[in-house]
N, C-alpha and C. Protein backbone atom coordinates (compact mmCIF):
# COMPACT_ATOMS: atom_id res chain seq x y z
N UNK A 1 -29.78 8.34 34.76
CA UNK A 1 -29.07 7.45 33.86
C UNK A 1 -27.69 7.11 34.40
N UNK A 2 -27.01 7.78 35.31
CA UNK A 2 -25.58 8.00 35.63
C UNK A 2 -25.78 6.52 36.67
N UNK A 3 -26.60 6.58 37.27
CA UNK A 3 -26.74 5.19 38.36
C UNK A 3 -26.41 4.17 37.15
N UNK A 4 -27.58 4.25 36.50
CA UNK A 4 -27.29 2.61 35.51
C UNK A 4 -26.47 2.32 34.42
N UNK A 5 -26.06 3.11 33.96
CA UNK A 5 -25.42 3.26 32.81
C UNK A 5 -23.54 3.06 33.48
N UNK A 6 -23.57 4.20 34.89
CA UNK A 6 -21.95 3.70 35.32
C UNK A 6 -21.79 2.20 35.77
N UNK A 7 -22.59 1.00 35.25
CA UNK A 7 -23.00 0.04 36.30
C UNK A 7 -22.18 -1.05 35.09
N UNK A 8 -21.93 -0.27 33.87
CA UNK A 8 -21.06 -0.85 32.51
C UNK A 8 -19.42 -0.55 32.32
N UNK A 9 -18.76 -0.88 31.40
CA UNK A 9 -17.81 -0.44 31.49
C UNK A 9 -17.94 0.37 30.24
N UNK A 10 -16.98 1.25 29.99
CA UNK A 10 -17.46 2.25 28.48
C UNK A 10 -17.60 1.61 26.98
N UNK A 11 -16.65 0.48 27.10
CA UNK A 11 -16.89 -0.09 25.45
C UNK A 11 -18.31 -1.00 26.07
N UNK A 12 -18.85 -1.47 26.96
CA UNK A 12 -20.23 -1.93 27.20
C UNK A 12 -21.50 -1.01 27.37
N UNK A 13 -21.14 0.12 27.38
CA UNK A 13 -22.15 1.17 27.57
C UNK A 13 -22.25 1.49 25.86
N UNK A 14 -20.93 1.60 24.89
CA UNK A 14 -21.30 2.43 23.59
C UNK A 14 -21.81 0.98 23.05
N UNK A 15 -21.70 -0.28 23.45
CA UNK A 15 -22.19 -1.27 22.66
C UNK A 15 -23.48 -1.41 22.86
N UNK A 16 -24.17 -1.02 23.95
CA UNK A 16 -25.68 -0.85 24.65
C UNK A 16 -26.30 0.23 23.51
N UNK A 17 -25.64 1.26 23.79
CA UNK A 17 -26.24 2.35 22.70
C UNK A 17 -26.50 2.28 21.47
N UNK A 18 -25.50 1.30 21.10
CA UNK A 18 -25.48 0.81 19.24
C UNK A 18 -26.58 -0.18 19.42
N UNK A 19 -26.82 -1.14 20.25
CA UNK A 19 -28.07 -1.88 19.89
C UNK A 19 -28.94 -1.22 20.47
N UNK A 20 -29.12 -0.18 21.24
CA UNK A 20 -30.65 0.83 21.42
C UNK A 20 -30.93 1.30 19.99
N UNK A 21 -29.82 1.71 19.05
CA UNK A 21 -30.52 2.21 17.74
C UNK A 21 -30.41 1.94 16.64
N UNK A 22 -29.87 -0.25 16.82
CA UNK A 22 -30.62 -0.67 16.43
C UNK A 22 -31.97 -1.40 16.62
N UNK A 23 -32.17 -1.35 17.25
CA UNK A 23 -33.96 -1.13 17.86
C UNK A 23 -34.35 -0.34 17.42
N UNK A 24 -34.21 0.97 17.33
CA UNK A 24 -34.87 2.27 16.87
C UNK A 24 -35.12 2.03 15.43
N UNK A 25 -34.35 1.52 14.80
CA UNK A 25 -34.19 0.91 13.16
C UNK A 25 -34.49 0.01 12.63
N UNK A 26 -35.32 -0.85 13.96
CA UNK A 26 -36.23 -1.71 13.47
C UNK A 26 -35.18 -3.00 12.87
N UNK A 27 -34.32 -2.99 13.97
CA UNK A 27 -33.15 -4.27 13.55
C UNK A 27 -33.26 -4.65 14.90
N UNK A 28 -32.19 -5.47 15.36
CA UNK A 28 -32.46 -6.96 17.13
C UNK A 28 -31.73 -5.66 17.30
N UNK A 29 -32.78 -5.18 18.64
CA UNK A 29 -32.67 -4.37 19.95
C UNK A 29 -31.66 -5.17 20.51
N UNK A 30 -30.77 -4.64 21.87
CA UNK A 30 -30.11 -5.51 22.65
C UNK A 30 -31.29 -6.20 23.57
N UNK A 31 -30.27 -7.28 24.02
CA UNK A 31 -31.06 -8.47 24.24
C UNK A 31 -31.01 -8.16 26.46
N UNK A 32 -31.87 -8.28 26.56
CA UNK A 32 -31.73 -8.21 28.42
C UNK A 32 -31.05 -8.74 29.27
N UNK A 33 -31.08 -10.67 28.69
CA UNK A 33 -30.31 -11.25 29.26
C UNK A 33 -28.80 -10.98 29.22
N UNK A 34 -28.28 -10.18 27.90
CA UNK A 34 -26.74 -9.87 28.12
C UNK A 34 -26.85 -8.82 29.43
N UNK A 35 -27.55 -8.19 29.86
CA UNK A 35 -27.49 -7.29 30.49
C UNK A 35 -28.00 -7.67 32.43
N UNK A 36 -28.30 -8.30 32.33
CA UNK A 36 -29.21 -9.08 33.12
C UNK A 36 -28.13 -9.26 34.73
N UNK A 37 -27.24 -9.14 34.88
CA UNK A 37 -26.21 -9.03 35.94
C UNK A 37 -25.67 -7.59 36.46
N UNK A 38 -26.37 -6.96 35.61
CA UNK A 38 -26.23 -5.27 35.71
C UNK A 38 -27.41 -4.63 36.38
N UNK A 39 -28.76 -5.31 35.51
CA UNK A 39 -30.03 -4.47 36.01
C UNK A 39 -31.42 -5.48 36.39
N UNK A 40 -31.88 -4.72 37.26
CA UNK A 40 -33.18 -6.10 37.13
C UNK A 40 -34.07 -5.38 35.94
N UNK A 41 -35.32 -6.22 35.87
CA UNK A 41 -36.03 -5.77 34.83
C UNK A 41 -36.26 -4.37 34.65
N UNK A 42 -37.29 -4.06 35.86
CA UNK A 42 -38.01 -2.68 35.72
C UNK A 42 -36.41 -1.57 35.69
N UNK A 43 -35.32 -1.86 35.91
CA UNK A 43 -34.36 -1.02 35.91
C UNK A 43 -33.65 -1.09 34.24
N UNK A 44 -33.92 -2.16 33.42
CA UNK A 44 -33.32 -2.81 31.85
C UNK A 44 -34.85 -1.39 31.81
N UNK A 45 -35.83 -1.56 31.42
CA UNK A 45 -36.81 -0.76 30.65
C UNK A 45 -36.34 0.46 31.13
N UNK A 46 -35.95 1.09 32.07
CA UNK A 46 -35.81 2.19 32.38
C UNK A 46 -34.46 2.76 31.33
N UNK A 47 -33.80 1.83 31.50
CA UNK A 47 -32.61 2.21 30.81
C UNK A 47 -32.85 2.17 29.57
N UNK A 48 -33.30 1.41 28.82
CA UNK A 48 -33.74 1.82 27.21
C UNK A 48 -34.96 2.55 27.04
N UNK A 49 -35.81 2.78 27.88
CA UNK A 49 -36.65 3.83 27.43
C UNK A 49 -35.72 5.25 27.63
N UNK A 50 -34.93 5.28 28.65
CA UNK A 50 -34.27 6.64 28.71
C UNK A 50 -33.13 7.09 26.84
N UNK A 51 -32.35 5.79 27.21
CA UNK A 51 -31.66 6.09 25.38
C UNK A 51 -32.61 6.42 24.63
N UNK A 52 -34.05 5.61 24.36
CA UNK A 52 -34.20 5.94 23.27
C UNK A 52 -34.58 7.15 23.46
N UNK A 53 -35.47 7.68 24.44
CA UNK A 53 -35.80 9.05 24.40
C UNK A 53 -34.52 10.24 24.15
N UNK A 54 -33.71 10.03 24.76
CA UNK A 54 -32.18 10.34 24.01
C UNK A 54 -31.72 10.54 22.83
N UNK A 55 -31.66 9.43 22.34
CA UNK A 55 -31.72 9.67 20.65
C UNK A 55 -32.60 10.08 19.77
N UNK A 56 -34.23 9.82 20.45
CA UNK A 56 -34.87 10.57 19.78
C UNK A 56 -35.07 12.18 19.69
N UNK A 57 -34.99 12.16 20.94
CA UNK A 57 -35.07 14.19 21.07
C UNK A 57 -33.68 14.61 20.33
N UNK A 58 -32.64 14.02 20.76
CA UNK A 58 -31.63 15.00 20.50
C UNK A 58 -31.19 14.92 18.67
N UNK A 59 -31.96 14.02 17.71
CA UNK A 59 -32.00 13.99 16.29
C UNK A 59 -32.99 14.87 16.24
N UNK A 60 -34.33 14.60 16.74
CA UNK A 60 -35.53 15.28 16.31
C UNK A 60 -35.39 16.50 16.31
N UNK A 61 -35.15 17.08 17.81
CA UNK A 61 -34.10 18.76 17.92
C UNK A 61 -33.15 19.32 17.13
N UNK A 62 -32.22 18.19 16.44
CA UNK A 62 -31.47 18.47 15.74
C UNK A 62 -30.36 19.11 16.92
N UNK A 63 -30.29 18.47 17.84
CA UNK A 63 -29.46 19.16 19.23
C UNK A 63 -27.94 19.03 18.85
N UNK A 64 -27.14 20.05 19.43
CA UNK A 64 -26.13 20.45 19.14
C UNK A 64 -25.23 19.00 19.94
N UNK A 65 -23.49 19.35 19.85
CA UNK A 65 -22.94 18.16 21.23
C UNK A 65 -23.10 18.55 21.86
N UNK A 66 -22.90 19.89 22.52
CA UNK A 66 -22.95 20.60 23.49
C UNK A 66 -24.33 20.33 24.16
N UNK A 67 -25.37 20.69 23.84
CA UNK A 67 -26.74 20.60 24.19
C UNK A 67 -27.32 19.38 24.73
N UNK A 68 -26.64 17.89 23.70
CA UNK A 68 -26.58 16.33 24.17
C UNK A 68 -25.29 16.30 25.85
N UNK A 69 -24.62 16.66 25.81
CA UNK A 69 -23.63 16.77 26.58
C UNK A 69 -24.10 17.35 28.33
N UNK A 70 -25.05 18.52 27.87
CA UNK A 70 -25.69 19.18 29.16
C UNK A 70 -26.56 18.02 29.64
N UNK A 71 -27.31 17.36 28.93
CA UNK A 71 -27.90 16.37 29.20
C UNK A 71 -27.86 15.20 29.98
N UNK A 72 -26.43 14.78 29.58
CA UNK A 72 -25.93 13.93 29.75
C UNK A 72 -24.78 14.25 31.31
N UNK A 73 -24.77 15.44 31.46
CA UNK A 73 -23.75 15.59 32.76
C UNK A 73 -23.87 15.24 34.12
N UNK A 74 -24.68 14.54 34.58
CA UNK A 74 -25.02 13.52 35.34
C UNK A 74 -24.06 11.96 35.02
N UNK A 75 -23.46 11.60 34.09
CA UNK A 75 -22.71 10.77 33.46
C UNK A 75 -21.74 11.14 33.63
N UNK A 76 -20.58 9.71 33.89
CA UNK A 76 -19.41 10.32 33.71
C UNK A 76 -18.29 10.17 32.95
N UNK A 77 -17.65 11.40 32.56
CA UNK A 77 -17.55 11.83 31.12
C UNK A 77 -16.73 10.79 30.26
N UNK A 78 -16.29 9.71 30.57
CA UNK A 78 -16.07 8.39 29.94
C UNK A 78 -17.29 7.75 29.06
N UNK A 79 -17.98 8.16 30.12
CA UNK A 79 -19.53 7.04 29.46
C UNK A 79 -20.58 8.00 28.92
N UNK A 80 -20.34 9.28 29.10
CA UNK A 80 -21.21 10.48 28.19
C UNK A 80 -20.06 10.43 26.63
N UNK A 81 -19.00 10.46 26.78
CA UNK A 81 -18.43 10.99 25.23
C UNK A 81 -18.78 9.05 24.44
N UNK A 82 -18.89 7.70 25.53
CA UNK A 82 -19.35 6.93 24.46
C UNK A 82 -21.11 7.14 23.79
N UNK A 83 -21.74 7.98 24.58
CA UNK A 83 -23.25 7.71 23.60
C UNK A 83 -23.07 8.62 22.91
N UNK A 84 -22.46 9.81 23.25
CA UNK A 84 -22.09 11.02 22.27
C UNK A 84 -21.39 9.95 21.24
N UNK A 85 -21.03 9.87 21.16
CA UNK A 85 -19.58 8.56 19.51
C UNK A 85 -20.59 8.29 18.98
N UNK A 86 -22.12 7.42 19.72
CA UNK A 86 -22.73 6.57 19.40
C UNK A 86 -23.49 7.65 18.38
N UNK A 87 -24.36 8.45 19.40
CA UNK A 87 -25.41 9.56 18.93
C UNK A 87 -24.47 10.54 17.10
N UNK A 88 -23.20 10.67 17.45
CA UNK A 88 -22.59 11.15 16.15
C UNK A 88 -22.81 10.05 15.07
N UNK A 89 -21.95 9.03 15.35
CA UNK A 89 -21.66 7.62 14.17
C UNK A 89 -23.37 7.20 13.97
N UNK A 90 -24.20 7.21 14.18
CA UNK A 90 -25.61 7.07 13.95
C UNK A 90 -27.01 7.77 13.89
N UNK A 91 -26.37 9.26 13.78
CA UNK A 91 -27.57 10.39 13.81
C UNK A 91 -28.02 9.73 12.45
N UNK A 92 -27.87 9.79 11.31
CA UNK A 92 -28.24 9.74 9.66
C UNK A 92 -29.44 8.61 10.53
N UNK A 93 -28.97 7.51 10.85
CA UNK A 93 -30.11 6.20 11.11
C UNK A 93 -30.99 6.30 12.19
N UNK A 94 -30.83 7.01 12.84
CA UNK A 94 -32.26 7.61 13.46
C UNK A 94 -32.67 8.14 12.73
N UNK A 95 -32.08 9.12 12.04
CA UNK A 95 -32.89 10.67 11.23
C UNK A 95 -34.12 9.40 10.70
N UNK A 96 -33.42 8.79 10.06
CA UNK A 96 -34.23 7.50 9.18
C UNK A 96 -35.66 7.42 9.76
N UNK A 97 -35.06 6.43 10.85
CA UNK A 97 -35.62 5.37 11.17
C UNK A 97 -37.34 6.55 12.12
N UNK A 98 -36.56 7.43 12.57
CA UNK A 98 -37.62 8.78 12.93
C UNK A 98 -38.71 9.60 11.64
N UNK A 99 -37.97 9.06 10.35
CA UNK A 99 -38.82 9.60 9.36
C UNK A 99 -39.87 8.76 9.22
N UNK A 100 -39.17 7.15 8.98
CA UNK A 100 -40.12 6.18 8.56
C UNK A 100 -41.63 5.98 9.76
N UNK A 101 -41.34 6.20 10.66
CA UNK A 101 -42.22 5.95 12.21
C UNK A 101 -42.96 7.00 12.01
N UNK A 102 -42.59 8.27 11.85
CA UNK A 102 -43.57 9.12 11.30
C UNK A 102 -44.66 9.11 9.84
N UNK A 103 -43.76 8.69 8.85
CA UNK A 103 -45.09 8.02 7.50
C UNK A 103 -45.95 7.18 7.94
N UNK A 104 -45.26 6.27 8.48
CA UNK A 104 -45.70 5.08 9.50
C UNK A 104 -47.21 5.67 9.90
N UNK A 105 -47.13 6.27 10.92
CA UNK A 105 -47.84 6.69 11.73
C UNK A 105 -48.85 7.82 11.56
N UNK A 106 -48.49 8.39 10.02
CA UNK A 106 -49.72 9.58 9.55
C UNK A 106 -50.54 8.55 8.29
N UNK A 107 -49.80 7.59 8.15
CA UNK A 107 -50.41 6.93 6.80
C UNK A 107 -51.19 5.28 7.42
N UNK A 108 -51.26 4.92 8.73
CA UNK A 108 -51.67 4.01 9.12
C UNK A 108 -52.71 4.18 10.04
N UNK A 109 -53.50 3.23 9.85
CA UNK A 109 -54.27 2.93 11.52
C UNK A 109 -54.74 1.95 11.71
N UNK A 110 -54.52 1.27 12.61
CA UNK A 110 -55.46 0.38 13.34
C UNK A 110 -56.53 0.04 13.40
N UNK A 111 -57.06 -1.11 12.65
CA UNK A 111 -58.65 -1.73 12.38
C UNK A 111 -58.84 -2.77 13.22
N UNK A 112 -57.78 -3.65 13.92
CA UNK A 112 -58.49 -5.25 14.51
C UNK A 112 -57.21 -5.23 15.10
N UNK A 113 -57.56 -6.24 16.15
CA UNK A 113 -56.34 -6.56 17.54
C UNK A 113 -56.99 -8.03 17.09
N UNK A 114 -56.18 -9.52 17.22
CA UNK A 114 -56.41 -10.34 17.15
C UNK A 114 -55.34 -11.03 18.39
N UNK A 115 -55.70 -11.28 19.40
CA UNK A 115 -54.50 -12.35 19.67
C UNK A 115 -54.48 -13.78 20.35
N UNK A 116 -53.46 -14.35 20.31
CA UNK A 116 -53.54 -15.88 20.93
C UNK A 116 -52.64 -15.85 21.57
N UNK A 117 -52.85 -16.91 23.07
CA UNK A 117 -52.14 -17.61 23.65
C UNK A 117 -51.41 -19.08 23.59
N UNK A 118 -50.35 -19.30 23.13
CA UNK A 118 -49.87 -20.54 23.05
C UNK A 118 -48.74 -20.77 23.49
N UNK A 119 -48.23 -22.13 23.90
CA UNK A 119 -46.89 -22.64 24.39
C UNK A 119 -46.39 -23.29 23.26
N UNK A 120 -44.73 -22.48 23.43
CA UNK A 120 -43.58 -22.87 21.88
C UNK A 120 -43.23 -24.03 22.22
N UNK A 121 -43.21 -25.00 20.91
CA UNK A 121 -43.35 -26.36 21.12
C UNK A 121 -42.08 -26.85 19.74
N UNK A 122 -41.65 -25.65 20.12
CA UNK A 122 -40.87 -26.19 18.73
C UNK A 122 -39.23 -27.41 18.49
N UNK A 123 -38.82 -27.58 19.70
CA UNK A 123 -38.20 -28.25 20.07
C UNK A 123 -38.53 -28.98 21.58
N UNK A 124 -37.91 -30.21 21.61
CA UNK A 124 -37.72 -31.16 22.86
C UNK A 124 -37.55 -29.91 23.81
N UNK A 125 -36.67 -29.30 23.95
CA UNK A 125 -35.92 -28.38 25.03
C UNK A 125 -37.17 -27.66 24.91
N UNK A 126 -37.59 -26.50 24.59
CA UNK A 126 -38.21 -25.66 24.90
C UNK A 126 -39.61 -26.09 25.20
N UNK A 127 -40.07 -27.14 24.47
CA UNK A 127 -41.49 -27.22 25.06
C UNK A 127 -41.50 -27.94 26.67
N UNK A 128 -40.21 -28.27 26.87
CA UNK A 128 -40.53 -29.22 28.32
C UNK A 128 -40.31 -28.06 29.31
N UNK A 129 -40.25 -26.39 28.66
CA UNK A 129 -39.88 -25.39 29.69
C UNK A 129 -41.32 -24.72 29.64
N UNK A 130 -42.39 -24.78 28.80
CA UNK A 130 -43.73 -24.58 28.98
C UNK A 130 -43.75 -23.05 28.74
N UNK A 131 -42.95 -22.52 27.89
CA UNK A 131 -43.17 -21.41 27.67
C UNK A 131 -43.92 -20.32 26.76
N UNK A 132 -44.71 -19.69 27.54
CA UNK A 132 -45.91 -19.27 27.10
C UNK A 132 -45.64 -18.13 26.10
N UNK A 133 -46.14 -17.82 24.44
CA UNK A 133 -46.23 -16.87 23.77
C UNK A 133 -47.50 -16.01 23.60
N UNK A 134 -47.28 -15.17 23.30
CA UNK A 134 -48.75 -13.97 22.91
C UNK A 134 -48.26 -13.90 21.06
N UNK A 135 -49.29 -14.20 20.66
CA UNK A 135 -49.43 -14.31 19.23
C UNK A 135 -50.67 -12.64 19.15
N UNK A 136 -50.14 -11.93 18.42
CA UNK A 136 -50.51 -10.75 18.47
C UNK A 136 -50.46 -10.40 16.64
N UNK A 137 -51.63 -10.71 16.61
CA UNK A 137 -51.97 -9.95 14.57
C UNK A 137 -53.00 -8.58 14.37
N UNK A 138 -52.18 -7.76 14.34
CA UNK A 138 -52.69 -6.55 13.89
C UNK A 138 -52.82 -6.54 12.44
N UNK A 139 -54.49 -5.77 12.65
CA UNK A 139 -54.80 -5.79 10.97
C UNK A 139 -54.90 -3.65 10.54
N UNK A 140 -54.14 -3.38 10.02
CA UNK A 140 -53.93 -1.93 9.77
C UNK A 140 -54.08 -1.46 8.36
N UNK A 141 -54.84 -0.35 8.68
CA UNK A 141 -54.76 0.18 7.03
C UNK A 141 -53.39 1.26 6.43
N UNK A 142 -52.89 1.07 6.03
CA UNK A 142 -51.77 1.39 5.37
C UNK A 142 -52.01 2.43 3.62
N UNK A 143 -52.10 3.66 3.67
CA UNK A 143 -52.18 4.07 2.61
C UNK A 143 -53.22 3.44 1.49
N UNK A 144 -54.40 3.18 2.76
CA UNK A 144 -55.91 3.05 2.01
C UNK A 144 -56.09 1.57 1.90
N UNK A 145 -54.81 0.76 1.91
CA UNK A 145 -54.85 -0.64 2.23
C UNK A 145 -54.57 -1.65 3.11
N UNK A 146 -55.32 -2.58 3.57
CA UNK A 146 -55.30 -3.25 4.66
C UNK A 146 -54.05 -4.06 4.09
N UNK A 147 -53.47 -4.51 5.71
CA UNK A 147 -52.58 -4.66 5.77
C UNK A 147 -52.69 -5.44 7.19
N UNK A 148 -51.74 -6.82 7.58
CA UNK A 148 -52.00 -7.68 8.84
C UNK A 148 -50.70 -8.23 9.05
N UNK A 149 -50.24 -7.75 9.95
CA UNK A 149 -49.05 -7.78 11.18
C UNK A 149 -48.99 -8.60 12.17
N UNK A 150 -48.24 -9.70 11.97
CA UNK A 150 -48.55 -10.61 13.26
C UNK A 150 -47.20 -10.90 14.20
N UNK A 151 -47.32 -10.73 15.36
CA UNK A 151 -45.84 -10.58 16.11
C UNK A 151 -45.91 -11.44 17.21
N UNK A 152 -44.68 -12.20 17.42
CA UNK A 152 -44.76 -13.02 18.47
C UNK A 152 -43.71 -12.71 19.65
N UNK A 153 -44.54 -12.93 20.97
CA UNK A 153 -43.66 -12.06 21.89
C UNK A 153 -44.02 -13.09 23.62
N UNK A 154 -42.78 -13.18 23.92
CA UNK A 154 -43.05 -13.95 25.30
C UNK A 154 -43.46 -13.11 26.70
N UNK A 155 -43.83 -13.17 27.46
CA UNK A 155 -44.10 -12.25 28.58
C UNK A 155 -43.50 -11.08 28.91
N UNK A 156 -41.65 -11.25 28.70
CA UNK A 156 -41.15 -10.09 28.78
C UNK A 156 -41.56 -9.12 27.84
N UNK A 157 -41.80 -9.46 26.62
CA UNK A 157 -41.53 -8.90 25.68
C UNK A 157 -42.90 -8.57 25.70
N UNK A 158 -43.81 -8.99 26.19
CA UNK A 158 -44.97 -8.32 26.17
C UNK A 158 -45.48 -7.32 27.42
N UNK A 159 -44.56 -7.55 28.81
CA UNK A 159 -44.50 -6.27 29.29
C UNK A 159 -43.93 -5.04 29.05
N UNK A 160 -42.23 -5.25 27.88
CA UNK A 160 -42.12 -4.16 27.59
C UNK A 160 -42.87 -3.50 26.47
N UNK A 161 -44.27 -4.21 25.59
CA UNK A 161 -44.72 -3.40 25.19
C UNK A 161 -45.97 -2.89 25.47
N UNK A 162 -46.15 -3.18 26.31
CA UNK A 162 -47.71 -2.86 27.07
C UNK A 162 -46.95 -1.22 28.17
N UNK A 163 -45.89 -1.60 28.43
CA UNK A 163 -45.11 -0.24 28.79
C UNK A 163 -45.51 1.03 27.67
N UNK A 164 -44.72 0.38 26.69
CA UNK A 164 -44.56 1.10 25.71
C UNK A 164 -46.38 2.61 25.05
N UNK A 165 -46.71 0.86 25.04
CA UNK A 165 -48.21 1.94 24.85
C UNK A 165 -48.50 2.37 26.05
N UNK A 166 -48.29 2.38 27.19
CA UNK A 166 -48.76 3.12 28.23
C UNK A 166 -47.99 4.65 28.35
N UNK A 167 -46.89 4.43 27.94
CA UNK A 167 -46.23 5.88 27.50
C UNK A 167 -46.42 6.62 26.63
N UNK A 168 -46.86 5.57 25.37
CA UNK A 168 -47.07 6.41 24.11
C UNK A 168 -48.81 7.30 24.49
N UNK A 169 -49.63 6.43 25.26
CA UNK A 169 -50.95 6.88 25.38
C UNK A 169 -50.72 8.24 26.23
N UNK A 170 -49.56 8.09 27.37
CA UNK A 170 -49.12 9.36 28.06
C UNK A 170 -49.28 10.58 27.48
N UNK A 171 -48.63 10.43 26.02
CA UNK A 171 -48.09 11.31 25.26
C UNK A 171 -48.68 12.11 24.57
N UNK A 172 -50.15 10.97 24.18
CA UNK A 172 -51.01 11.29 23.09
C UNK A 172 -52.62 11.95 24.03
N UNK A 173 -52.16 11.66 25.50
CA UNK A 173 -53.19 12.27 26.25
C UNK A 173 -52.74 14.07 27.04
N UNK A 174 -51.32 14.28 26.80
CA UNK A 174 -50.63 15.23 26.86
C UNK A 174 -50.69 16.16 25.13
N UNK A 175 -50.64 15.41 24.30
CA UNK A 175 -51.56 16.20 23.18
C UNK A 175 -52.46 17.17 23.35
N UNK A 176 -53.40 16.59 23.21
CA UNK A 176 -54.70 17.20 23.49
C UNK A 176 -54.97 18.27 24.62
């Protein structure tokens, strides 16, 4: 993390961290392109999969500063005490946002994958840039009732979540 993260300045590193959790909270993640002169892609996913795993262990652990801090000592200590600020001023909204993902996730499942390919046509400007969406409607049962989720996501956004389940499947094949 110390490579990419020193690659900010410290009020740009604790502002990175505040939109990693709001992402985690299910509010606008930071956006790539602000970041985009710092990291190339596969180096942007690296860097927010590492926070979030960050914020998630060290709420879920209930980890001490000290314990976040060992962690973090590869960083330098300018840009470790800003995610520490961050990780303090926003433990309660993970705690949250880590509870809800868990109901989430014992009270749901997955019945139907539906998706489409189409180009956003919604303005002059954007349709003359031909840009392609994944129309993605999940149909889930939710506390005995169906329930249908439909999300729209452009290529990036659909490699970082095809990432995503490739980690989460990591995780769930390390289960077992």
């Amino acid at each position: 993390m110390e490579v990419w993260l020193g690659r900010l300045s410290v009020e740009d590193c604790g502002k990175l961290c505040h939109g990693v959790v709001d992402g985690l909270c299910g509010r606008e993640p930071p956006l790539r392109g602000d970041y985009s002169a710092s990291w190339s892609l596969e180096e942007w996913r690296e860097v927010l999969n590492s926070l979030e795993v960050l914020f998630r262990s060290a709420v879920g652990n209930n980890s001490s500063d000290e314990e976040v801090q060992v962690g973090l000592s590869d960083l330098g200590r300018s840009h470790a005490e800003a995610v520490l600020s961050v990780l303090r001023a926003r433990r309660g909204d993970i705690r949250c946002a880590l509870l809800r993902r868990t109901a989430f996730m014992s009270s749901a499942a997955l019945q139907d994958i539906d998706w489409q390919l189409k180009l956003a046509l919604s303005s002059d400007k954007i349709s003359a840039l031909h840009t392609p969406l994944l129309s993605l409607c999940l149909d889930v049962r939710q506390n005995g009732a169906p329930r249908s989720a439909r999300v729209e996501m452009d290529r990036e956004e659909l490699n970082v979540l095809v990432g995503s389940l490739e980690a989460a499947n990591k995780v769930m094949l390390q289960l077992k």
